[in-house]
C-alpha atoms as a PDB file:
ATOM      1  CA  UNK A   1     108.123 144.158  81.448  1.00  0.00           C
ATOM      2  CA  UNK A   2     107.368 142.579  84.820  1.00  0.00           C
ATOM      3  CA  UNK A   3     104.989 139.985  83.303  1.00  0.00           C
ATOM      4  CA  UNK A   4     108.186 139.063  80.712  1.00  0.00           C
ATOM      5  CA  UNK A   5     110.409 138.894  83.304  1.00  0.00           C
ATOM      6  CA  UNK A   6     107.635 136.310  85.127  1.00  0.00           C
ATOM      7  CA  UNK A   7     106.846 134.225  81.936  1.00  0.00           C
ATOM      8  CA  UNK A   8     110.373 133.847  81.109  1.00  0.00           C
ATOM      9  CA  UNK A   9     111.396 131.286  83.892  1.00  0.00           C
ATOM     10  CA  UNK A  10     107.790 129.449  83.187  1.00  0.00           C
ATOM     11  CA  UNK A  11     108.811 128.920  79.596  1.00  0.00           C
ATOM     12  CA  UNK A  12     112.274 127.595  80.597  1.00  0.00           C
ATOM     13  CA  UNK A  13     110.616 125.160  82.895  1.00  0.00           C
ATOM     14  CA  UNK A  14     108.694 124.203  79.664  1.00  0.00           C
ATOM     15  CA  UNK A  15     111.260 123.279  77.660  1.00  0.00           C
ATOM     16  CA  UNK A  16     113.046 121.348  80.159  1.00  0.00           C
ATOM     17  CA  UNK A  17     110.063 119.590  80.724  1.00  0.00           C
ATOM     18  CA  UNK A  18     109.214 118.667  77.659  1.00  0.00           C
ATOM     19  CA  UNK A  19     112.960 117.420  77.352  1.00  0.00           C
ATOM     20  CA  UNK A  20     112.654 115.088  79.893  1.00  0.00           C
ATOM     21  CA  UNK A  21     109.886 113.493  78.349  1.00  0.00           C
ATOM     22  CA  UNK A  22     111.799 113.298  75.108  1.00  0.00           C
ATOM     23  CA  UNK A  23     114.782 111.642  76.806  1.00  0.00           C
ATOM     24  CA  UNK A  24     112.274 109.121  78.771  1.00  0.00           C
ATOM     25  CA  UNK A  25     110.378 108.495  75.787  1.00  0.00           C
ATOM     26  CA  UNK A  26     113.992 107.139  74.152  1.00  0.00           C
ATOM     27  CA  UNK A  27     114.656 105.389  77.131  1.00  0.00           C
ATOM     28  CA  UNK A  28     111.131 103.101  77.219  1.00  0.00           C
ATOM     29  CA  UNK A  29     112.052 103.121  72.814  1.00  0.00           C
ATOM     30  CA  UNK A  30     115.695 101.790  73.374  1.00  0.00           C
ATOM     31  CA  UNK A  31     114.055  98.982  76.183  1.00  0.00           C
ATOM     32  CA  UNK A  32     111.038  97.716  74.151  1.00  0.00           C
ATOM     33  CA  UNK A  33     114.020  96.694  71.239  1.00  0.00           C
ATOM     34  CA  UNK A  34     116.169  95.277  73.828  1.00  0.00           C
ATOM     35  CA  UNK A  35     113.312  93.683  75.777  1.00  0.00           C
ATOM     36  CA  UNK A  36     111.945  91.994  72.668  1.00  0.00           C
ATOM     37  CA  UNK A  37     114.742  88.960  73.319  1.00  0.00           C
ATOM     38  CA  UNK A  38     113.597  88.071  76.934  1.00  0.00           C
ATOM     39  CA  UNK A  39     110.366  85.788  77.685  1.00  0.00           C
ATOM     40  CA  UNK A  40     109.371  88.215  80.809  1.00  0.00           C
ATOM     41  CA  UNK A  41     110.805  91.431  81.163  1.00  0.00           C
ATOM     42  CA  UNK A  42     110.369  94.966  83.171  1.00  0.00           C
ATOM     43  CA  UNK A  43     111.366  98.859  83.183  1.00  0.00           C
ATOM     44  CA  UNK A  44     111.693 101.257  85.446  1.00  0.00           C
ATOM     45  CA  UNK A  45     113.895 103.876  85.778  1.00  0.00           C
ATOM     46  CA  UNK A  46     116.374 102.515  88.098  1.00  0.00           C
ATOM     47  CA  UNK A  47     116.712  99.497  85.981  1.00  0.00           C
ATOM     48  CA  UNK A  48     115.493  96.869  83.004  1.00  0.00           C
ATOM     49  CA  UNK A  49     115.413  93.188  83.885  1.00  0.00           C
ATOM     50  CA  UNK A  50     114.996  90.890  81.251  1.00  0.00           C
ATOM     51  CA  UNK A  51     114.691  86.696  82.113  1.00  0.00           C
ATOM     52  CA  UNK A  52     115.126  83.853  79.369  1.00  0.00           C
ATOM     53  CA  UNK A  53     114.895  80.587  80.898  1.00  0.00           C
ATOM     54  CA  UNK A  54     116.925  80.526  83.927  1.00  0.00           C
ATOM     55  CA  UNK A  55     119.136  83.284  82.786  1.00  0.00           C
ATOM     56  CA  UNK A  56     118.559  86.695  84.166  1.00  0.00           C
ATOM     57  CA  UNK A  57     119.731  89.712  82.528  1.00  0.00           C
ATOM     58  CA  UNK A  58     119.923  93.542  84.009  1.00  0.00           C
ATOM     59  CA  UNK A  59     121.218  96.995  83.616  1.00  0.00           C
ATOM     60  CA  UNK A  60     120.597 100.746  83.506  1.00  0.00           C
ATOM     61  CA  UNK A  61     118.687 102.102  81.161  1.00  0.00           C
ATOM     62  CA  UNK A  62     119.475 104.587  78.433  1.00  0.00           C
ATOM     63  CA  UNK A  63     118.192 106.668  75.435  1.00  0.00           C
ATOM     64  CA  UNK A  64     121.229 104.206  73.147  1.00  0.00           C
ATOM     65  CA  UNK A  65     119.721 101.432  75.192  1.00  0.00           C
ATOM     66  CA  UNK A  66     120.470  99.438  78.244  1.00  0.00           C
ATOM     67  CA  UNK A  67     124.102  99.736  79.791  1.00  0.00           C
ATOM     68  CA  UNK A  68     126.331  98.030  82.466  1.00  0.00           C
ATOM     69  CA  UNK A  69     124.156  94.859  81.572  1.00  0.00           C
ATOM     70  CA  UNK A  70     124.885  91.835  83.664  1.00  0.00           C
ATOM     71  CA  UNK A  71     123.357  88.373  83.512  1.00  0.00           C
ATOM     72  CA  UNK A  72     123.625  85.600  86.070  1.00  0.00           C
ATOM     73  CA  UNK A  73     121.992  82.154  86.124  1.00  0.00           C
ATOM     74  CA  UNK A  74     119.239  81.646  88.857  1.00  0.00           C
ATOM     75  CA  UNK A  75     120.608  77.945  89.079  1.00  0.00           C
ATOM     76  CA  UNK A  76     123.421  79.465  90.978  1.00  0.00           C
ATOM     77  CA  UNK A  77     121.225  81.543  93.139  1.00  0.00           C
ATOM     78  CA  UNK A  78     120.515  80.228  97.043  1.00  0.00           C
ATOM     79  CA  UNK A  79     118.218  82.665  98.309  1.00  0.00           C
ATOM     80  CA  UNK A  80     116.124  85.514  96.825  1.00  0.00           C
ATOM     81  CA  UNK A  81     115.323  88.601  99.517  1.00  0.00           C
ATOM     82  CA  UNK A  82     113.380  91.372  98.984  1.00  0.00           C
ATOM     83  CA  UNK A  83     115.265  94.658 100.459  1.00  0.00           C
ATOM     84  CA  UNK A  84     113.231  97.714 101.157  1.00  0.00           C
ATOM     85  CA  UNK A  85     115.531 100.547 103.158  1.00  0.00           C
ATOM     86  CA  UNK A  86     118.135  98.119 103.209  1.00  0.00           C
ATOM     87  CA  UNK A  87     116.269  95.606 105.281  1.00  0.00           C
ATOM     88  CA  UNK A  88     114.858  92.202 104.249  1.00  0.00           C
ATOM     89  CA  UNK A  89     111.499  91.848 104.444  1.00  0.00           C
ATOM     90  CA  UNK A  90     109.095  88.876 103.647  1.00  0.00           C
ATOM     91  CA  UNK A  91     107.446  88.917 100.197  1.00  0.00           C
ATOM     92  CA  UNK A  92     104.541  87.830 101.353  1.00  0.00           C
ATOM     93  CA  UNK A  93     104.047  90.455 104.094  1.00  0.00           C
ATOM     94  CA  UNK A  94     105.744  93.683 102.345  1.00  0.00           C
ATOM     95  CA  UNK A  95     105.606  97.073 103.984  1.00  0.00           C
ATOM     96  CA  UNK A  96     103.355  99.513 102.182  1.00  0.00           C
ATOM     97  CA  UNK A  97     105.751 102.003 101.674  1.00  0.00           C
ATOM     98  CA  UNK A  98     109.332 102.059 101.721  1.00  0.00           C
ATOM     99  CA  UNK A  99     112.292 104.334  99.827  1.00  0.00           C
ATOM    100  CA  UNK A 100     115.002 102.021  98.416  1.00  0.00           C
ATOM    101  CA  UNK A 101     114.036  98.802  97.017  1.00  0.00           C
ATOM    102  CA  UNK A 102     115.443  95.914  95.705  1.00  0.00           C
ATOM    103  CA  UNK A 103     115.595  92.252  94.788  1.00  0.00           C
ATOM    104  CA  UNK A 104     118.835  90.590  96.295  1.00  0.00           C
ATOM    105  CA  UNK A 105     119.818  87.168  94.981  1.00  0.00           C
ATOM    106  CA  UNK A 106     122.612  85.341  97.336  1.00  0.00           C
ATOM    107  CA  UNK A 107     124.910  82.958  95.291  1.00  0.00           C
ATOM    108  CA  UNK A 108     125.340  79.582  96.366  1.00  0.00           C
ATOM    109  CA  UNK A 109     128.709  79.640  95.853  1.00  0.00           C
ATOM    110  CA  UNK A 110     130.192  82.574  97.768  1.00  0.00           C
ATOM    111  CA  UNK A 111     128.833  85.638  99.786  1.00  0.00           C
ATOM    112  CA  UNK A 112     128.229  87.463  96.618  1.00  0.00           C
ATOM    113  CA  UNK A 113     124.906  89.305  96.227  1.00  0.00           C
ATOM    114  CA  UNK A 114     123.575  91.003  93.197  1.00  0.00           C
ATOM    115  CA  UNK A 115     120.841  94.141  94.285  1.00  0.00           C
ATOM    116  CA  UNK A 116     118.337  94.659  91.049  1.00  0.00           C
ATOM    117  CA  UNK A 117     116.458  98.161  92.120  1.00  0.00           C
ATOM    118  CA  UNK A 118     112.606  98.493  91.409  1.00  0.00           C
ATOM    119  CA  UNK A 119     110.756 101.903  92.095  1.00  0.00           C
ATOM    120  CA  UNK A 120     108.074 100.145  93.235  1.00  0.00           C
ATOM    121  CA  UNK A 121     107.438  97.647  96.500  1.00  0.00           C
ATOM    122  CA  UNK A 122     104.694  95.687  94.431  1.00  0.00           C
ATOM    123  CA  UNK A 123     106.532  95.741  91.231  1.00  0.00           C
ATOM    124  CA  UNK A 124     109.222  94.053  93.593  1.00  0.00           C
ATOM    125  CA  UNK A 125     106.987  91.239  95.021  1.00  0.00           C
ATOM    126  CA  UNK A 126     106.275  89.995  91.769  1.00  0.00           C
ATOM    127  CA  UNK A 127     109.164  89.326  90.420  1.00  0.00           C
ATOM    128  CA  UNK A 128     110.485  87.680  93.592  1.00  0.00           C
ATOM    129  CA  UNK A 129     107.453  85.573  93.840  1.00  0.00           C
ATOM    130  CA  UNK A 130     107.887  84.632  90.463  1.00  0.00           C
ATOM    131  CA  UNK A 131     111.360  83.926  90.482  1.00  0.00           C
ATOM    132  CA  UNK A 132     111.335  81.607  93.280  1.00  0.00           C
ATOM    133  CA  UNK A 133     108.874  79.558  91.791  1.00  0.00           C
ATOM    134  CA  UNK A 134     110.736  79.136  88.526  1.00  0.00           C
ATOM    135  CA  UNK A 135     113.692  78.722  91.196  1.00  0.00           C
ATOM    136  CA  UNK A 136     112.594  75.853  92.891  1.00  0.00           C
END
């Protein structure tokens, strides 16, 4: 009875689990249809990016598919800073580690920022080194 009563949370942690996987599975599924319209394009779980010409497109991603999907021109962007724990930080000397990330693209004609959140500091880089050279 003991060894039951042991077993049975292991099992639930199982099937959660393997849930999970399921549900990310659907996610990376929904992003490689959506993804398929963009020249260059990325996924993480905070966020897909997708970039057609100078046209950027991002949102959140979901097992239906991305949502809350915005798109912005990088014609009207001024200045593209890399955030890590809401600091900016130079791309080409990032800090090795670092919690909350982000690209952050200034518009040239107001104060208005849009944040695109990567997991990863590297992942980061090279999009913002990449941008800014199809920027300039």
């Amino acid at each position: 009875m003991e060894r039951g009563l042991i077993w049975l949370p292991l099992l639930g942690l199982f099937f959660w689990l393997a849930w999970q996987g399921r549900n990310e599975f659907q996610k990376v599924e929904a992003y490689q249809n959506w993804a398929k319209q963009f020249e260059k394009s990325k996924y993480d779980i905070y966020a897909v990016l997708g970039q057609t010409g100078n046209e950027l497109t991002w949102g959140k991603p979901t097992r239906t598919g991305p949502i809350d999907l915005k798109t912005f021109s990088l014609d009207r962007v001024r200045e593209i800073r890399l955030l890590v724990d809401e600091k900016s930080v130079e791309l080409e000397t990032p800090p090795n580690k670092g919690k909350a990330i982000a690209l952050e693209f200034v518009m040239q004609d107001s104060q208005d920022t849009v944040r695109v959140p990567f997991t990863e500091i590297p992942i980061a880089v090279e999009w913002g080194k990449y941008l800014l050279k199809k920027n300039d």
